[in-house]
N, C-alpha and C. Protein backbone atom coordinates (compact mmCIF):
# COMPACT_ATOMS: atom_id res chain seq x y z
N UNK A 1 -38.30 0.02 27.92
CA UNK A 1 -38.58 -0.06 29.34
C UNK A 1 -40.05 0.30 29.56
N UNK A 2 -40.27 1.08 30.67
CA UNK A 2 -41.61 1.79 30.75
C UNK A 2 -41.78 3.11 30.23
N UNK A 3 -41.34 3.31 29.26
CA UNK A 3 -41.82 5.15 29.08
C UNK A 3 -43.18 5.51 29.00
N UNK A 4 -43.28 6.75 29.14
CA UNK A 4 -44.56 7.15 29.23
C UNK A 4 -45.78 6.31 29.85
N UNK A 5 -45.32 5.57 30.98
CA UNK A 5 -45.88 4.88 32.31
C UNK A 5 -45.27 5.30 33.65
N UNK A 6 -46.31 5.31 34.43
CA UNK A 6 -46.25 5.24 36.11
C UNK A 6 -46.15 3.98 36.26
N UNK A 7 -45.14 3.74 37.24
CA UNK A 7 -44.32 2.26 37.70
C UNK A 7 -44.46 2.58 39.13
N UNK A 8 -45.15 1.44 39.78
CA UNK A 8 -45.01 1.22 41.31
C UNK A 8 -45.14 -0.24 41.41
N UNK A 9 -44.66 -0.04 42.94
CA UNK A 9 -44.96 -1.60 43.34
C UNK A 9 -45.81 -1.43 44.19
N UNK A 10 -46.86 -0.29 44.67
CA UNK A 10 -47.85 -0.36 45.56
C UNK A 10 -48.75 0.97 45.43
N UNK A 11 -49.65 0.78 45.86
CA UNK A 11 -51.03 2.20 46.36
C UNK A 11 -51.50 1.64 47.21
N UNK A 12 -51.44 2.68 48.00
CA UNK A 12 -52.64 2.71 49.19
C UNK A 12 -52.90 3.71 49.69
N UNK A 13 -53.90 3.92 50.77
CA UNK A 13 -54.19 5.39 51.35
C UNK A 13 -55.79 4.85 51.64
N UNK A 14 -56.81 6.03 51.79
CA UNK A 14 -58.07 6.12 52.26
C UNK A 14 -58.88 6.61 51.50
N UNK A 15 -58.37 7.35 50.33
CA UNK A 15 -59.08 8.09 49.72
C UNK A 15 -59.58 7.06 48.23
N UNK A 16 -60.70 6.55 48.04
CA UNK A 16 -60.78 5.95 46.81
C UNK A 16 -60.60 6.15 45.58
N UNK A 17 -60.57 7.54 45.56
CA UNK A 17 -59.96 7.96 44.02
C UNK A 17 -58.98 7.36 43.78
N UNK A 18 -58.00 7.28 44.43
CA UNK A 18 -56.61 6.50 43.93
C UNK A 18 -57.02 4.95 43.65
N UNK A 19 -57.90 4.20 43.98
CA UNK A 19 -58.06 2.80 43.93
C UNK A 19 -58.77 3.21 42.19
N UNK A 20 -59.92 4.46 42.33
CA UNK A 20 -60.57 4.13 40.95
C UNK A 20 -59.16 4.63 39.55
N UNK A 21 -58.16 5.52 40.13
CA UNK A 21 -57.40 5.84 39.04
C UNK A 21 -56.79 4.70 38.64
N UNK A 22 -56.36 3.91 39.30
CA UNK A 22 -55.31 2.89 38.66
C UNK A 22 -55.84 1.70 38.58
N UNK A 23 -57.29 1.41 38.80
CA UNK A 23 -57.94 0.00 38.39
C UNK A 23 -58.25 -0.34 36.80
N UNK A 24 -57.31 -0.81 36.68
CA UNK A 24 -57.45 -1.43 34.91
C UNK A 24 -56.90 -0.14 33.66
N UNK A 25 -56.17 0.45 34.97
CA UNK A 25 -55.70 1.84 33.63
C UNK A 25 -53.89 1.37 32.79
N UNK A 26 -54.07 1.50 31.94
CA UNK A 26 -53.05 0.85 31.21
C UNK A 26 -52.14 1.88 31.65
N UNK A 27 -52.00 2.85 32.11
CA UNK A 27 -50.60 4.07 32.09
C UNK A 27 -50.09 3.97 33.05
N UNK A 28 -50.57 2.36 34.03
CA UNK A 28 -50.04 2.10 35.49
C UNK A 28 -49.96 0.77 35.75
N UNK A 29 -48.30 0.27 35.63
CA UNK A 29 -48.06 -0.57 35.72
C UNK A 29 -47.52 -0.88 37.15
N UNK A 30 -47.96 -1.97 37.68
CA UNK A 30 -47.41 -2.37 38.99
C UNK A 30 -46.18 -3.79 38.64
N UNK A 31 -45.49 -3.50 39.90
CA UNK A 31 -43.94 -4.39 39.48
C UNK A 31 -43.38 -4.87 41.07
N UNK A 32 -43.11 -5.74 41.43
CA UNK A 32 -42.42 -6.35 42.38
C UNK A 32 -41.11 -5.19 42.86
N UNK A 33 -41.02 -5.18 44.09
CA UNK A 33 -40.13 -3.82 44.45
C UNK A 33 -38.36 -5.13 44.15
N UNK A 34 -38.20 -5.76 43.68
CA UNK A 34 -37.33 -6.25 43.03
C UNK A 34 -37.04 -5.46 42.28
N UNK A 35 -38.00 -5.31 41.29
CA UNK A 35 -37.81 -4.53 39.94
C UNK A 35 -37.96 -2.84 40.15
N UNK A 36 -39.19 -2.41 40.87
CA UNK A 36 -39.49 -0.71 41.00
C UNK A 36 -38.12 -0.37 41.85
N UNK A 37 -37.04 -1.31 42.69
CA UNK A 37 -36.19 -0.09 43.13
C UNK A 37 -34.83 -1.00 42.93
N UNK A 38 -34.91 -1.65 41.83
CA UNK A 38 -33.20 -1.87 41.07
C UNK A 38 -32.64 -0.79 40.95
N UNK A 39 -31.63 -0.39 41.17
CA UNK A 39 -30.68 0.64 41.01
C UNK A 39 -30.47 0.67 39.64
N UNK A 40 -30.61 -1.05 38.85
CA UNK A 40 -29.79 -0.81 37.26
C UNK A 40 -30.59 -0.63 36.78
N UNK A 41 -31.96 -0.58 36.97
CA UNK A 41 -33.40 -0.32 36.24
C UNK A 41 -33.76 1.59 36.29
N UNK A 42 -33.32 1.86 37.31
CA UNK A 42 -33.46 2.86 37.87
C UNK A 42 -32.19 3.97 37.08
N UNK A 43 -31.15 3.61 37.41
CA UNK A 43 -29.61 4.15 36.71
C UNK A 43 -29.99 4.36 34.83
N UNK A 44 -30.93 3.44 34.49
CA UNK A 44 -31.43 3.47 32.67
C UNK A 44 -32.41 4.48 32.74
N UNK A 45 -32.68 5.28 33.67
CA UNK A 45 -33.76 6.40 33.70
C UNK A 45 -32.98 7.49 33.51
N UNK A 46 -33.16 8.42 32.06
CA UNK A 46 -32.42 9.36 32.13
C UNK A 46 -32.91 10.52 33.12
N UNK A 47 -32.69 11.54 33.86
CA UNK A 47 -33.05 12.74 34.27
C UNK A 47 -33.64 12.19 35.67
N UNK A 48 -33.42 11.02 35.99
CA UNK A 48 -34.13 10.73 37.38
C UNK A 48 -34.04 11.59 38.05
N UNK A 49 -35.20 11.99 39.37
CA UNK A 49 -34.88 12.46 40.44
C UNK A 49 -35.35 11.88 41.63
N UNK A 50 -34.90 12.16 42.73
CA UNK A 50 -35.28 11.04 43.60
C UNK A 50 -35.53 12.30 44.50
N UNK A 51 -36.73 12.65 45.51
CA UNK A 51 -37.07 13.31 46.69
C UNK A 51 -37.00 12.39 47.95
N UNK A 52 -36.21 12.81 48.76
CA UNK A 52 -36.58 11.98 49.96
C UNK A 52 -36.47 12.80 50.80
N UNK A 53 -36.76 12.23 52.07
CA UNK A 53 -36.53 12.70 53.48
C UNK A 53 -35.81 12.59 54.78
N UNK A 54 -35.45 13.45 55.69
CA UNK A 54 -34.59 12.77 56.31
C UNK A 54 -34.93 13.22 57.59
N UNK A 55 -34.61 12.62 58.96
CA UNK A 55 -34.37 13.19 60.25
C UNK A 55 -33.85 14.04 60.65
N UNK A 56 -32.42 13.61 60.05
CA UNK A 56 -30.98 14.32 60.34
C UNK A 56 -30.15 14.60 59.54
N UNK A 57 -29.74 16.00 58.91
CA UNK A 57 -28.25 15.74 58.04
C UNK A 57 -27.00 16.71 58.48
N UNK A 58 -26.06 15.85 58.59
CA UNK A 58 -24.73 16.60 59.46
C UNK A 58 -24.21 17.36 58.41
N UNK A 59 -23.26 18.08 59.03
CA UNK A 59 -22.90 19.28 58.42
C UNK A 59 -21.89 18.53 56.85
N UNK A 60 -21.36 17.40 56.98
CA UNK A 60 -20.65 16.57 55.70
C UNK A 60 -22.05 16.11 54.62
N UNK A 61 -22.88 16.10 55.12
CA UNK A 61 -24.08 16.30 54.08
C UNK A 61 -24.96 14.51 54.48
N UNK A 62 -24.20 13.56 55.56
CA UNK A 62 -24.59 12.28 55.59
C UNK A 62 -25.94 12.50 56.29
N UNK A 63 -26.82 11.30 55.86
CA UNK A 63 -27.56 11.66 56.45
C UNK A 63 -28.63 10.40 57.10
N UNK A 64 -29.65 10.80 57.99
CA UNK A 64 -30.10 10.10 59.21
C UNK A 64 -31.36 10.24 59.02
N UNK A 65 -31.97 8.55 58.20
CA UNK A 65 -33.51 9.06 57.70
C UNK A 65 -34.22 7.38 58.88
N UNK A 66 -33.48 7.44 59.98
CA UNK A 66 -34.18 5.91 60.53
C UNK A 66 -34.14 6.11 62.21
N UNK A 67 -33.42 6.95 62.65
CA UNK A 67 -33.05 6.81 64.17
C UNK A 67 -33.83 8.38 64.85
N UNK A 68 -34.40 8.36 65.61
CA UNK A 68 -34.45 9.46 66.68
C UNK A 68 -33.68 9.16 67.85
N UNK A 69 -32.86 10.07 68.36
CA UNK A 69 -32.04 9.70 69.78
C UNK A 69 -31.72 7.94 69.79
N UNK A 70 -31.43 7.77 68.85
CA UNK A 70 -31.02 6.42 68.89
C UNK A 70 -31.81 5.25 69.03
N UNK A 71 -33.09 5.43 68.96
CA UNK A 71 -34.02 4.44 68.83
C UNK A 71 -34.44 4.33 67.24
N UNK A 72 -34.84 3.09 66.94
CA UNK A 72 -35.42 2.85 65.17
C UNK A 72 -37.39 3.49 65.39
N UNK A 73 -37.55 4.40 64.10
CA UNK A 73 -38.38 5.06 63.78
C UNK A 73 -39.11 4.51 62.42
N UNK A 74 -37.89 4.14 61.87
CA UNK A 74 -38.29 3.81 60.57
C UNK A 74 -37.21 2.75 59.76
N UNK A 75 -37.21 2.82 58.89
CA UNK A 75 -36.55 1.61 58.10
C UNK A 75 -35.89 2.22 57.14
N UNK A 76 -34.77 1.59 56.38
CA UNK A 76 -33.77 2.05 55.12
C UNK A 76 -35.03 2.54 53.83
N UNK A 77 -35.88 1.74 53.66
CA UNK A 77 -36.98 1.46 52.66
C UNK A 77 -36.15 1.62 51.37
N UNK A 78 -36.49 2.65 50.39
CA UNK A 78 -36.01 2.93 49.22
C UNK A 78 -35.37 3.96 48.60
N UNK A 79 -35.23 4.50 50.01
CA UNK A 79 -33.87 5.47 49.62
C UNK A 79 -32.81 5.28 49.32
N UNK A 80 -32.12 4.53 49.76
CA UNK A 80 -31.02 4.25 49.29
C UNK A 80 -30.64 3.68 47.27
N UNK A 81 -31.75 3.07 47.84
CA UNK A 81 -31.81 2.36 46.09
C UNK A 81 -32.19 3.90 45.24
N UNK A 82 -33.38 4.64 45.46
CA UNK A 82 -33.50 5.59 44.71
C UNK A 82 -31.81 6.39 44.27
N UNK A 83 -31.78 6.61 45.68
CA UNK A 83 -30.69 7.92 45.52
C UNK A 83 -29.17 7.10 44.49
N UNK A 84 -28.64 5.60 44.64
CA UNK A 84 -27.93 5.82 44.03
C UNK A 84 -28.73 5.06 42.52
N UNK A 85 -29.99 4.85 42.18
CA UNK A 85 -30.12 5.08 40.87
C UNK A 85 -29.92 6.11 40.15
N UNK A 86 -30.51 7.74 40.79
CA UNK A 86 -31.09 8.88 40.53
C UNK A 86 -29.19 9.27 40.01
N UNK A 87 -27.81 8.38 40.76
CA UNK A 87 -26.65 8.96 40.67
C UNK A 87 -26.26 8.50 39.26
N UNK A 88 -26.52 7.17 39.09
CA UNK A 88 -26.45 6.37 37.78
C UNK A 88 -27.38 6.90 36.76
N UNK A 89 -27.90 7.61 36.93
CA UNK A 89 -28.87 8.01 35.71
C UNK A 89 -28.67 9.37 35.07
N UNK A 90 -28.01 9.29 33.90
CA UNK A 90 -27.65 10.63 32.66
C UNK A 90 -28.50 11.86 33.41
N UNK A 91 -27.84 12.47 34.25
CA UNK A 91 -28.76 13.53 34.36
C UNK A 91 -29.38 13.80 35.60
N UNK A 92 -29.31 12.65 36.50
CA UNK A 92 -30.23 12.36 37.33
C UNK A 92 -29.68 13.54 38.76
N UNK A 93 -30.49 13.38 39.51
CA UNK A 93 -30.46 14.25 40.64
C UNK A 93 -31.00 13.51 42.31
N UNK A 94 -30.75 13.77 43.27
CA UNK A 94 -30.71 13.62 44.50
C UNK A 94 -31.20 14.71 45.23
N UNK A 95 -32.70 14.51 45.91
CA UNK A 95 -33.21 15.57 46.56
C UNK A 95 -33.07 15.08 48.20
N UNK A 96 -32.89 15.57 48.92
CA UNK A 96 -32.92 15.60 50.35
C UNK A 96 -33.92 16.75 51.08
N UNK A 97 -35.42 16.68 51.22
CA UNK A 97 -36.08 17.50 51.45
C UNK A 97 -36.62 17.54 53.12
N UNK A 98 -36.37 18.62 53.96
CA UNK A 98 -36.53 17.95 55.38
C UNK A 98 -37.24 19.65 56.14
N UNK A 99 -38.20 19.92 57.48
CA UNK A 99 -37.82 20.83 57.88
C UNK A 99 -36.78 21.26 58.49
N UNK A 100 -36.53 22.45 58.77
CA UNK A 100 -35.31 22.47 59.55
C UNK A 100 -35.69 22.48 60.74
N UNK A 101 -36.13 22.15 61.35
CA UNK A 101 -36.58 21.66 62.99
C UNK A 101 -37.35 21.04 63.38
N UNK A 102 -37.08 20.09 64.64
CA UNK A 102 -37.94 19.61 65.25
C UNK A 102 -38.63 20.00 66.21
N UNK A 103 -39.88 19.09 67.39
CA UNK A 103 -39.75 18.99 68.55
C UNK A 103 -40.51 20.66 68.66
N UNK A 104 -41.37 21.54 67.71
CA UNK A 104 -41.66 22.45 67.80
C UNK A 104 -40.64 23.75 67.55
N UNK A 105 -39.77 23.62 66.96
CA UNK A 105 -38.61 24.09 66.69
C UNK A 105 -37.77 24.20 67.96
N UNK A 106 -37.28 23.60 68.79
CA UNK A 106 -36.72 23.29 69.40
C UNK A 106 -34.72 22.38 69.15
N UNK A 107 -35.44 22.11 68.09
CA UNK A 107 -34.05 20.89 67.54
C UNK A 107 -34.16 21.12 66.06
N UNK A 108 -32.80 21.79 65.53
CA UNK A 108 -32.26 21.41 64.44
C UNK A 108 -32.60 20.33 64.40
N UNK A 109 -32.64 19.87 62.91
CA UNK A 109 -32.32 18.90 62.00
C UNK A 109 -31.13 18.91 61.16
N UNK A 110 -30.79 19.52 61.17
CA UNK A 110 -29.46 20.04 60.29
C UNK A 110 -28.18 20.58 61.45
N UNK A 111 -27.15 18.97 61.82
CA UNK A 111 -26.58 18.90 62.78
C UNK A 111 -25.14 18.77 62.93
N UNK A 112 -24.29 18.96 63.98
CA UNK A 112 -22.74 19.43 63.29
C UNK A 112 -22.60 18.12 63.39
N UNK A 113 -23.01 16.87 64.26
CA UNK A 113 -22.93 15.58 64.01
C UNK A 113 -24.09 14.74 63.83
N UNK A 114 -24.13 13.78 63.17
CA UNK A 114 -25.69 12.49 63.60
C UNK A 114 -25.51 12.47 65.23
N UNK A 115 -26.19 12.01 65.67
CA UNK A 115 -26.67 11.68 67.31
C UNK A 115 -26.11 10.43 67.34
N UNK A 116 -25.65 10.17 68.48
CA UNK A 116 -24.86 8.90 68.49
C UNK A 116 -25.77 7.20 68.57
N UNK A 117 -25.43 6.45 67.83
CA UNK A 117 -26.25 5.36 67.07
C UNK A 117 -27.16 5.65 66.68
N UNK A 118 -26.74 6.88 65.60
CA UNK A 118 -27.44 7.13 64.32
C UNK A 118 -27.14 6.32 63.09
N UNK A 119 -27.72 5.67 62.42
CA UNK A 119 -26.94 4.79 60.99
C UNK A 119 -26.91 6.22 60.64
N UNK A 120 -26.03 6.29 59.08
CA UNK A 120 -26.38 6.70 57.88
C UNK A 120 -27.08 6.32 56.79
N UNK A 121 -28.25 6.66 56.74
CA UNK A 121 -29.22 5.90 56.24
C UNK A 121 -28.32 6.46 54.21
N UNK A 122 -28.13 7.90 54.22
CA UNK A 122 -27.34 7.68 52.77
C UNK A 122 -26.13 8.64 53.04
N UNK A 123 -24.38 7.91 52.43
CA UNK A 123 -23.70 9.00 52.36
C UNK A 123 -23.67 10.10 51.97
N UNK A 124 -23.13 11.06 52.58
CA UNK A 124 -22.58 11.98 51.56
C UNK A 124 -22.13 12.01 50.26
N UNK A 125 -21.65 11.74 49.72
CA UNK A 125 -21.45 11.48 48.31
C UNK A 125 -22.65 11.33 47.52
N UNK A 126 -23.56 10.90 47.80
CA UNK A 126 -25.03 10.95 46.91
C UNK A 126 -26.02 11.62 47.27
N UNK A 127 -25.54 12.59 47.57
CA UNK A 127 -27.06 13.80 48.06
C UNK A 127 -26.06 15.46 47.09
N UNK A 128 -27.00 15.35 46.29
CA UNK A 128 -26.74 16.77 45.70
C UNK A 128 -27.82 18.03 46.14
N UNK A 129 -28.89 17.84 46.51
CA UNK A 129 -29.34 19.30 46.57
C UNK A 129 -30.29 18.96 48.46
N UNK A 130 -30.29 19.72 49.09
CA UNK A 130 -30.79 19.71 50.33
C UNK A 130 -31.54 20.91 50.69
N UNK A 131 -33.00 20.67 50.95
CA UNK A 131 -33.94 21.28 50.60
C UNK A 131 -34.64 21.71 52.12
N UNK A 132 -35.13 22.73 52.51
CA UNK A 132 -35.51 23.64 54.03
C UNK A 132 -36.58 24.69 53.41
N UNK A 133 -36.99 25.07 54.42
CA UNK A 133 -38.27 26.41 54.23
C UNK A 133 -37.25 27.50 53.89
N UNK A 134 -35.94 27.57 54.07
CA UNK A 134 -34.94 28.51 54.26
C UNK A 134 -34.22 28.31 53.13
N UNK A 135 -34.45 27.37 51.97
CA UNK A 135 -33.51 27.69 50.64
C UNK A 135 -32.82 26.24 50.54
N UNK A 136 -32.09 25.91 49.63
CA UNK A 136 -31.35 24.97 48.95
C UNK A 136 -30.44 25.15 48.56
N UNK A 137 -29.15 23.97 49.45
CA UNK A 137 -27.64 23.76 49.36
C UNK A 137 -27.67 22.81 48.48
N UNK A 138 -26.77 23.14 47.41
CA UNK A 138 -26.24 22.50 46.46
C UNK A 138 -24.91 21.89 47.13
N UNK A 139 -24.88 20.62 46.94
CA UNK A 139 -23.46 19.90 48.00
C UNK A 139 -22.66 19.29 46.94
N UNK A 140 -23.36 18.91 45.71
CA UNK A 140 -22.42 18.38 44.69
C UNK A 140 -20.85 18.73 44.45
N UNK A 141 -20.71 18.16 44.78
CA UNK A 141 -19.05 18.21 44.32
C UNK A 141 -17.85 19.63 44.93
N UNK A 142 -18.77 19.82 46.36
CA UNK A 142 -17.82 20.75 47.29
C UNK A 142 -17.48 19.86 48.34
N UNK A 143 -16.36 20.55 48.74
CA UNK A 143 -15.19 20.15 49.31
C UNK A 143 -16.64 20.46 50.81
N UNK A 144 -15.83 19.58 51.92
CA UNK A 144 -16.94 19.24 53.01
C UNK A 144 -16.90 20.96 53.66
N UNK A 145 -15.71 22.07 53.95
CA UNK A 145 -16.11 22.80 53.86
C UNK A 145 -17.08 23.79 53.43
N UNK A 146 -17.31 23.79 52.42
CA UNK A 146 -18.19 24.08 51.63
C UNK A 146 -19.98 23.72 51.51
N UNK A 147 -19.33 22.49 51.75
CA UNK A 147 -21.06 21.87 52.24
C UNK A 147 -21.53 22.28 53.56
N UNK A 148 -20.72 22.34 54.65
CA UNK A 148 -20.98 23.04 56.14
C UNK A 148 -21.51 24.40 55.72
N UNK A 149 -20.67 25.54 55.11
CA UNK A 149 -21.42 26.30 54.46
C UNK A 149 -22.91 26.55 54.10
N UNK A 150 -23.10 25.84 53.37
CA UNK A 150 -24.09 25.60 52.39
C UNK A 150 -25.24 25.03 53.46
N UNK A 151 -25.11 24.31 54.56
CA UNK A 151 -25.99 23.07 55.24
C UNK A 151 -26.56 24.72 56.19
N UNK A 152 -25.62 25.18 56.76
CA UNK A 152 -25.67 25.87 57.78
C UNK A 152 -26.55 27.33 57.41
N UNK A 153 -26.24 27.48 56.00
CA UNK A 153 -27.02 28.30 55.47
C UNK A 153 -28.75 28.12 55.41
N UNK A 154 -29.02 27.18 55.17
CA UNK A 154 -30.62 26.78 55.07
C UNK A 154 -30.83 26.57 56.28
N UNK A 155 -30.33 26.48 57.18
CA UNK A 155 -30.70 25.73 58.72
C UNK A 155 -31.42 27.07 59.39
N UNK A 156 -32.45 26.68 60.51
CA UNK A 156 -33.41 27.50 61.14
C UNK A 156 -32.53 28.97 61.32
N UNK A 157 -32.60 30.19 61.20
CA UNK A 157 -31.67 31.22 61.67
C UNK A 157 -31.43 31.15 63.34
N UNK A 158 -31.99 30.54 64.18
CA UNK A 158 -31.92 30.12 65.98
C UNK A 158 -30.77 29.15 65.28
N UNK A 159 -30.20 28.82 64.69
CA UNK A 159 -29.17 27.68 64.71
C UNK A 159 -28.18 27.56 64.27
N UNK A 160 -28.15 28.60 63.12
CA UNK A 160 -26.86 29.09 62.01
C UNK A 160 -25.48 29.30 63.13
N UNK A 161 -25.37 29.93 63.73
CA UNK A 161 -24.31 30.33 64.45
C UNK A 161 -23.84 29.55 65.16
N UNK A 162 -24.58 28.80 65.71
CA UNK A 162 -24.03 27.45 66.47
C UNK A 162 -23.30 26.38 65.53
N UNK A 163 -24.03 26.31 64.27
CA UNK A 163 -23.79 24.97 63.81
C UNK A 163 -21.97 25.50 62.84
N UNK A 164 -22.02 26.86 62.80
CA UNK A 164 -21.14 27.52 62.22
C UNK A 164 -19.54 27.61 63.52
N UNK A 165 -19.69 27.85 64.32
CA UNK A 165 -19.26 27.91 65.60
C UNK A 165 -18.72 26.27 65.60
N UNK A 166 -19.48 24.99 65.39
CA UNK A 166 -19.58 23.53 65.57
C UNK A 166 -18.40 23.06 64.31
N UNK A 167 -18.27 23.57 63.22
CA UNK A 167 -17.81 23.33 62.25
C UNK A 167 -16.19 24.06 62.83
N UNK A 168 -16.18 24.73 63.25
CA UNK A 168 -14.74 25.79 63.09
C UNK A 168 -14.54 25.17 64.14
N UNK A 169 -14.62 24.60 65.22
CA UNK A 169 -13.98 23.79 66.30
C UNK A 169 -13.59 22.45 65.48
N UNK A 170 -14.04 22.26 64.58
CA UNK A 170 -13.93 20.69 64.23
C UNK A 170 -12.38 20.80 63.35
């Protein structure tokens, strides 16, 4: 495959260093996002990990990386493909990295539901570790109890009790 290469299908930015690092450097191969976000290309990567980001993640661990209050912000892009390569891959891992608030801390991000016509940009089932200024829930393979737990734990301390309170009504 590519070992011991950087694989993208793009650079850009403002800063020219990045144009002079990868002009004619053999340790950087560029590839059609056909190929940089195949899942089966991706799934042959042992130890993958995939970091992403999200808007929103409900207390079942799904989560909301495209909608604010129900308007489009952004697009599916390559999360989805990452996260279930990173699941297919010997080893691999699923990062979900987000603050825990918005709006000036005003608004959780970490919510007892998505906001209504929220997609799920990725299920539950493929997010193992979920990442806050406040610590990291491991969601792998707990029962959705457990993940409420775990979600509610990293969430802003202005919010723990509510979202804990949100779960035990449910």
């Amino acid at each position: 495959m590519n070992r011991g290469k950087s694989v993208t299908a793009m650079a850009m930015g403002t800063n020219q260093g990045i144009y002079r690092f990868v002009h004619e450097n053999p340790d950087v191969e560029f590839y059609p996002v056909s190929y940089t976000h195949d899942v089966c290309v991706i799934g042959k990567i042992d130890q993958f990990i995939t970091i992403n980001s999200a808007i929103q993640i409900d207390l079942f661990g799904q989560i909301n990386a495209e909608t604010i209050r129900g308007r489009p912000v952004s697009g599916v892009g390559g999360s989805q493909n990452f996260t279930t390569g990173a699941s297919r891959s010997m080893g691999g891992k699923t990062i979900v990295a987000l603050p825990s608030t918005a709006a000036g801390g005003k608004v959780s991000r970490i919510v007892s539901i998505l906001d209504p016509n929220a997609g799920v940009t990725t299920p539950r089932a493929d997010i193992h570790y979920v990442v806050t200024e406040f610590g990291v829930a491991n969601l792998r393979g707990k029962t959705l109890s457990q993940r409420a737990r775990e979600l509610a734990a990293i969430a802003h301390p202005d919010f723990r009790e509510e979202l804990k309170k949100a779960w035990e009504r449910r």
